[in-house]
C-alpha atoms as a PDB file:
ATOM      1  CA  UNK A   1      26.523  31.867  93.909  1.00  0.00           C
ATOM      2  CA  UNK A   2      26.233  35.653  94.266  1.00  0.00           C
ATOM      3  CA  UNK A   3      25.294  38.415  96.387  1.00  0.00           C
ATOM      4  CA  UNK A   4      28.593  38.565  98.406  1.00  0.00           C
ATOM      5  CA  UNK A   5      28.247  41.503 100.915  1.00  0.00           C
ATOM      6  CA  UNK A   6      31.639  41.498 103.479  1.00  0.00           C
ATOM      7  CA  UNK A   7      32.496  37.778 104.258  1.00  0.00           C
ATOM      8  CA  UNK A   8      28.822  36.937 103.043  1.00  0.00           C
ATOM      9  CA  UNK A   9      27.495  35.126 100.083  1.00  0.00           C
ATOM     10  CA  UNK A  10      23.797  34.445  99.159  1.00  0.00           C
ATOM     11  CA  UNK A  11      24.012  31.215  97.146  1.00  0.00           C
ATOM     12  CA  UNK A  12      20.940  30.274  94.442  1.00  0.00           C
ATOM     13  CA  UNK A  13      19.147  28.281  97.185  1.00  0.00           C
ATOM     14  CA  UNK A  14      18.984  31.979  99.473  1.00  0.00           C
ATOM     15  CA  UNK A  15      21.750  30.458 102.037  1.00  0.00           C
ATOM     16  CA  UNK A  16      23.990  32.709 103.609  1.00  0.00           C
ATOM     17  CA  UNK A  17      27.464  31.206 103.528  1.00  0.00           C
ATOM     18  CA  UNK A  18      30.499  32.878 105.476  1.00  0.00           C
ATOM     19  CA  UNK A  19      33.405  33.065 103.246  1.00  0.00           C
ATOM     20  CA  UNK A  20      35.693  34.704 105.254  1.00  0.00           C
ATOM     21  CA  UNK A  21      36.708  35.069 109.098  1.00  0.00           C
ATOM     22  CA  UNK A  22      39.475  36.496 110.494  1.00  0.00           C
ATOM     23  CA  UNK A  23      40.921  36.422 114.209  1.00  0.00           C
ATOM     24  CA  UNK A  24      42.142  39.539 115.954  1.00  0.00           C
ATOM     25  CA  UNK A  25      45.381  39.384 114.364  1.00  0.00           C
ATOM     26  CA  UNK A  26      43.973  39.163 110.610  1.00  0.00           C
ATOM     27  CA  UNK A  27      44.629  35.100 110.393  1.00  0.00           C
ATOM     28  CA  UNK A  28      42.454  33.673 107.704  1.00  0.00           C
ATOM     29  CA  UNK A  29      40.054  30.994 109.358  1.00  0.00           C
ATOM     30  CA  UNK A  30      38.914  29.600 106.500  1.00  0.00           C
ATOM     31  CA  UNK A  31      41.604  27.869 104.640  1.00  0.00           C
ATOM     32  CA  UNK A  32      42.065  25.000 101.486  1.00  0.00           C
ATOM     33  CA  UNK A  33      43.104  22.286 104.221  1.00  0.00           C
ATOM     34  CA  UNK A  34      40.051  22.650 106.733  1.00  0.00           C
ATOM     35  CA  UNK A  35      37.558  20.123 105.873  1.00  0.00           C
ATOM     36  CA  UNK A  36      34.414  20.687 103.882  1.00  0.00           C
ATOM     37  CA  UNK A  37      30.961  20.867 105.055  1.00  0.00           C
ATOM     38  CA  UNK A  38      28.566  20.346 102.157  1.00  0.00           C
ATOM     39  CA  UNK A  39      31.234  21.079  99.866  1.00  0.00           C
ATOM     40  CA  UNK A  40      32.134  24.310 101.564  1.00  0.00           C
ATOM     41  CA  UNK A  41      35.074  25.012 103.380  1.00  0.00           C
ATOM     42  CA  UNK A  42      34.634  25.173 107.303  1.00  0.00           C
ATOM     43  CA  UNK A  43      35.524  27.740 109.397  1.00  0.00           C
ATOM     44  CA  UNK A  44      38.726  26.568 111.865  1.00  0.00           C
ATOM     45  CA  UNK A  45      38.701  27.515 115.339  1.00  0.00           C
ATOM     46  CA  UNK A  46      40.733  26.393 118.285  1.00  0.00           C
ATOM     47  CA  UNK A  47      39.133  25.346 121.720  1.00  0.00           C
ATOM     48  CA  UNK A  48      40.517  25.137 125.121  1.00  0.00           C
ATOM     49  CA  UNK A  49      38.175  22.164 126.944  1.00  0.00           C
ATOM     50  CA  UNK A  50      38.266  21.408 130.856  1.00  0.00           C
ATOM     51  CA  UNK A  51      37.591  17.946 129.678  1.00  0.00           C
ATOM     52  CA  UNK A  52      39.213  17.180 126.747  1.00  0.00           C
ATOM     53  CA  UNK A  53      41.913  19.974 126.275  1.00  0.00           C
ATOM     54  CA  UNK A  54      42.951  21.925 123.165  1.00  0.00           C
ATOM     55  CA  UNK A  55      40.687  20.485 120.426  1.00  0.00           C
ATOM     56  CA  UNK A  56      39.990  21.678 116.829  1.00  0.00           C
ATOM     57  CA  UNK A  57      36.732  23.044 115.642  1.00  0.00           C
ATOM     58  CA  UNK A  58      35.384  23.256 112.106  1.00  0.00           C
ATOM     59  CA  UNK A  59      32.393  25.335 111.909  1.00  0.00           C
ATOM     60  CA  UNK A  60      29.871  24.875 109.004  1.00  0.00           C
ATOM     61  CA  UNK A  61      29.985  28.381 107.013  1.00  0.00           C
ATOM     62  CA  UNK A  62      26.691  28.248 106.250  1.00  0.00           C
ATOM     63  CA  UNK A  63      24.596  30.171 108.472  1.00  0.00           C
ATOM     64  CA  UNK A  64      22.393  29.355 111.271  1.00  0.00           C
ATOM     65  CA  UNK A  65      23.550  25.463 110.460  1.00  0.00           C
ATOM     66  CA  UNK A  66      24.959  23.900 113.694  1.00  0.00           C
ATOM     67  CA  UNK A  67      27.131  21.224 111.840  1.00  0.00           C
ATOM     68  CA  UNK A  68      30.487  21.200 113.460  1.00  0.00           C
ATOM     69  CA  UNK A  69      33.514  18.448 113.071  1.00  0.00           C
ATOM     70  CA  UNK A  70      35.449  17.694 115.738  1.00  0.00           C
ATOM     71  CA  UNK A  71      34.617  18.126 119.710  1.00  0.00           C
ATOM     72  CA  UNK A  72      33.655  14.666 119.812  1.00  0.00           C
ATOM     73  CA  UNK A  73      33.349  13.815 123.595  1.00  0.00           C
ATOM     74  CA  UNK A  74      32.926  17.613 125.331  1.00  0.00           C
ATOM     75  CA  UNK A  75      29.995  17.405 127.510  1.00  0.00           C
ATOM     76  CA  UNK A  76      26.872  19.092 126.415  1.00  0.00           C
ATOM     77  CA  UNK A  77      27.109  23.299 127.685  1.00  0.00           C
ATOM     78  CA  UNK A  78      31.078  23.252 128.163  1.00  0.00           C
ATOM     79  CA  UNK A  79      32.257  26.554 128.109  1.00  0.00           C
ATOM     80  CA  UNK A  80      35.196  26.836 125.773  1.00  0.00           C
ATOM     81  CA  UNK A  81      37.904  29.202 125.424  1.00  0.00           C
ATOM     82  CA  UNK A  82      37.614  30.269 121.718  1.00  0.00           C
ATOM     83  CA  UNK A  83      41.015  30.508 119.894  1.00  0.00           C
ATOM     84  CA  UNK A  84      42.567  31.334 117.150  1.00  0.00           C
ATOM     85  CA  UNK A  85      44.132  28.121 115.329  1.00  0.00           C
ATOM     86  CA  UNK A  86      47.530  30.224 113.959  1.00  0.00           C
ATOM     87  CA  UNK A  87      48.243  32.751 116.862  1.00  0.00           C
ATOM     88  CA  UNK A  88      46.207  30.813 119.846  1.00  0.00           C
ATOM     89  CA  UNK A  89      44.627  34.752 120.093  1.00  0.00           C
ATOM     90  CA  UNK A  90      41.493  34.402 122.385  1.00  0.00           C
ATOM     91  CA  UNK A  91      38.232  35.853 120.269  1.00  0.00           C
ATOM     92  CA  UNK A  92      36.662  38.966 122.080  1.00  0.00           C
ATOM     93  CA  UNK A  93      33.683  38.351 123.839  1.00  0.00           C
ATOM     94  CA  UNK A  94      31.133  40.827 123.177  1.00  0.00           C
ATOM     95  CA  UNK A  95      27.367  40.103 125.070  1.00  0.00           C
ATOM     96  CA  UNK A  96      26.454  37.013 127.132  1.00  0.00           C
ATOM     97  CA  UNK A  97      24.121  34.549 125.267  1.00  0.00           C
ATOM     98  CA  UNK A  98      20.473  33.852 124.802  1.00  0.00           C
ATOM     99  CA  UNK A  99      21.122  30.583 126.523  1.00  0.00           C
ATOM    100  CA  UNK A 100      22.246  32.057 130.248  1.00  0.00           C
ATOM    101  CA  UNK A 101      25.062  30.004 129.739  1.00  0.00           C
ATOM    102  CA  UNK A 102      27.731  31.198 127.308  1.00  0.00           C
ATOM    103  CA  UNK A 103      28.832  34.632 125.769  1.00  0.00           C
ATOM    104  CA  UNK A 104      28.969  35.667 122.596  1.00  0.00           C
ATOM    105  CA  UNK A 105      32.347  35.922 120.821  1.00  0.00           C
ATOM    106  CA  UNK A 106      33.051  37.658 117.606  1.00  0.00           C
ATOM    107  CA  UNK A 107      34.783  36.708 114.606  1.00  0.00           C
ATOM    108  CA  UNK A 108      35.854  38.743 112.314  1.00  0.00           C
ATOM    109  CA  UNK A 109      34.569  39.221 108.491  1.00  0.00           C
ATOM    110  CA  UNK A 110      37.915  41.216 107.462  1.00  0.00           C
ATOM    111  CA  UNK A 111      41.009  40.976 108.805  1.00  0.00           C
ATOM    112  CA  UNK A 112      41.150  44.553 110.247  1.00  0.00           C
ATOM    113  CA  UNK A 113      39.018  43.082 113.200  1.00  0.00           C
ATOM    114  CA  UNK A 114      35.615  45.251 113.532  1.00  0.00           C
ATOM    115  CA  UNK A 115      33.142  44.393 115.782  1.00  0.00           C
ATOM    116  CA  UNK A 116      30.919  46.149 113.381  1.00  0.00           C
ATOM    117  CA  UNK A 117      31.611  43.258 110.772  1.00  0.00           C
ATOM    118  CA  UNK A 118      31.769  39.933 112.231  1.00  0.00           C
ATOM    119  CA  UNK A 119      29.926  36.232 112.981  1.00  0.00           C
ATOM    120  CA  UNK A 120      28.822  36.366 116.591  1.00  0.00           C
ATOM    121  CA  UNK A 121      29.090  32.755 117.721  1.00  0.00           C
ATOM    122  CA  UNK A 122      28.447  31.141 121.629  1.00  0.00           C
ATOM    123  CA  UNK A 123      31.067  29.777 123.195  1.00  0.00           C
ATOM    124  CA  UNK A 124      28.379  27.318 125.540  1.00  0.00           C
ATOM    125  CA  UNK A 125      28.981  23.444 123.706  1.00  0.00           C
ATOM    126  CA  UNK A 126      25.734  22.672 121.903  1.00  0.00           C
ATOM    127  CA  UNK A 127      24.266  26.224 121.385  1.00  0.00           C
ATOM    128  CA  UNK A 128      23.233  27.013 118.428  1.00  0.00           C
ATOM    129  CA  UNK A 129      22.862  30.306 119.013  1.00  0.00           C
ATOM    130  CA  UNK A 130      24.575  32.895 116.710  1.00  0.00           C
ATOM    131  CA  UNK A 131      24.473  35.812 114.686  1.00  0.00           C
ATOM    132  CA  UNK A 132      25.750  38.449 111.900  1.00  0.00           C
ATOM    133  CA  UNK A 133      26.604  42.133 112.380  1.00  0.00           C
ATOM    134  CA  UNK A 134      27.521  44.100 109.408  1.00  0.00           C
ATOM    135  CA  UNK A 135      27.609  48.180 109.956  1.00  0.00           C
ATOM    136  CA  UNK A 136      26.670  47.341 113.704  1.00  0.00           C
ATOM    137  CA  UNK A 137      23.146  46.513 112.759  1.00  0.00           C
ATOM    138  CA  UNK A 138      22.557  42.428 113.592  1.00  0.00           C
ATOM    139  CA  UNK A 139      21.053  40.900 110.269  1.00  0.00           C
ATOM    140  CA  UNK A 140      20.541  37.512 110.801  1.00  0.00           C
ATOM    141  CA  UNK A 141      20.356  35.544 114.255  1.00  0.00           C
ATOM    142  CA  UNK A 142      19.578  32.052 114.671  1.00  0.00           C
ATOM    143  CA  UNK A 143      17.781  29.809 116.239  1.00  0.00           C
END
């Protein structure tokens, strides 16, 4: 791998993977115990679901992938109250979505919790929708 740019790494193949994310507070999201995602280590969020209540989210830290363990059972466009999996600190939201349906929240690339440098995620179950913003300008979005 190389490349790495804040939180970012350009691999061989020209994937972006996240390798770091930070809630408000500066807790590390991606961590040794989460699961791995093609043999990279997920990022761990916390979700508040009308229908199935607090469940754990692993995110794939590869960029613009949708791949996601756990959340098995929320209905398709949920709206989910992000948290963080240490502190239970909501994520800010920043902009509402593409889809119409969910808003944007950010999470952090360093742990002194820029919206400048962060992973811009929906919170809408199902979208795919997200993006990167280093040094405020938005470099990669997705779908």
């Amino acid at each position: 791998m190389s490349n790495q740019v804040q939180g970012i790494l350009k691999d061989d193949s020209g994937r972006r993977i996240v390798t770091a994310a930070y809630c408000c507070n500066g807790h590390d999201l991606i961590v040794d115990e989460n699961p791995l995602i093609d043999g990279l280590t997920t990022i761990h969020l916390r979700a508040q679901s009308a229908t199935k209540g607090v469940v754990d989210l692993y995110l794939s830290p590869i960029q613009g992938d949708g791949r996601v363990k756990g959340g098995e059972g929320i209905p398709m466009d949920e709206l989910l109250d992000i948290r963080c999996p240490v502190c239970g600190a909501s994520f800010e939201v920043v902009a509402p979505c593409y889809c119409r349906h969910g808003m944007f929240v950010a999470i952090y690339l360093k742990p002194n919790c820029q919206y400048r440098e962060a992973i811009v995620v929906c919170n809408s179950w199902g979208c795919k929708h997200s993006f990167v913003k280093l040094e405020s300008r938005i470099i990669l979005s997705t779908p």
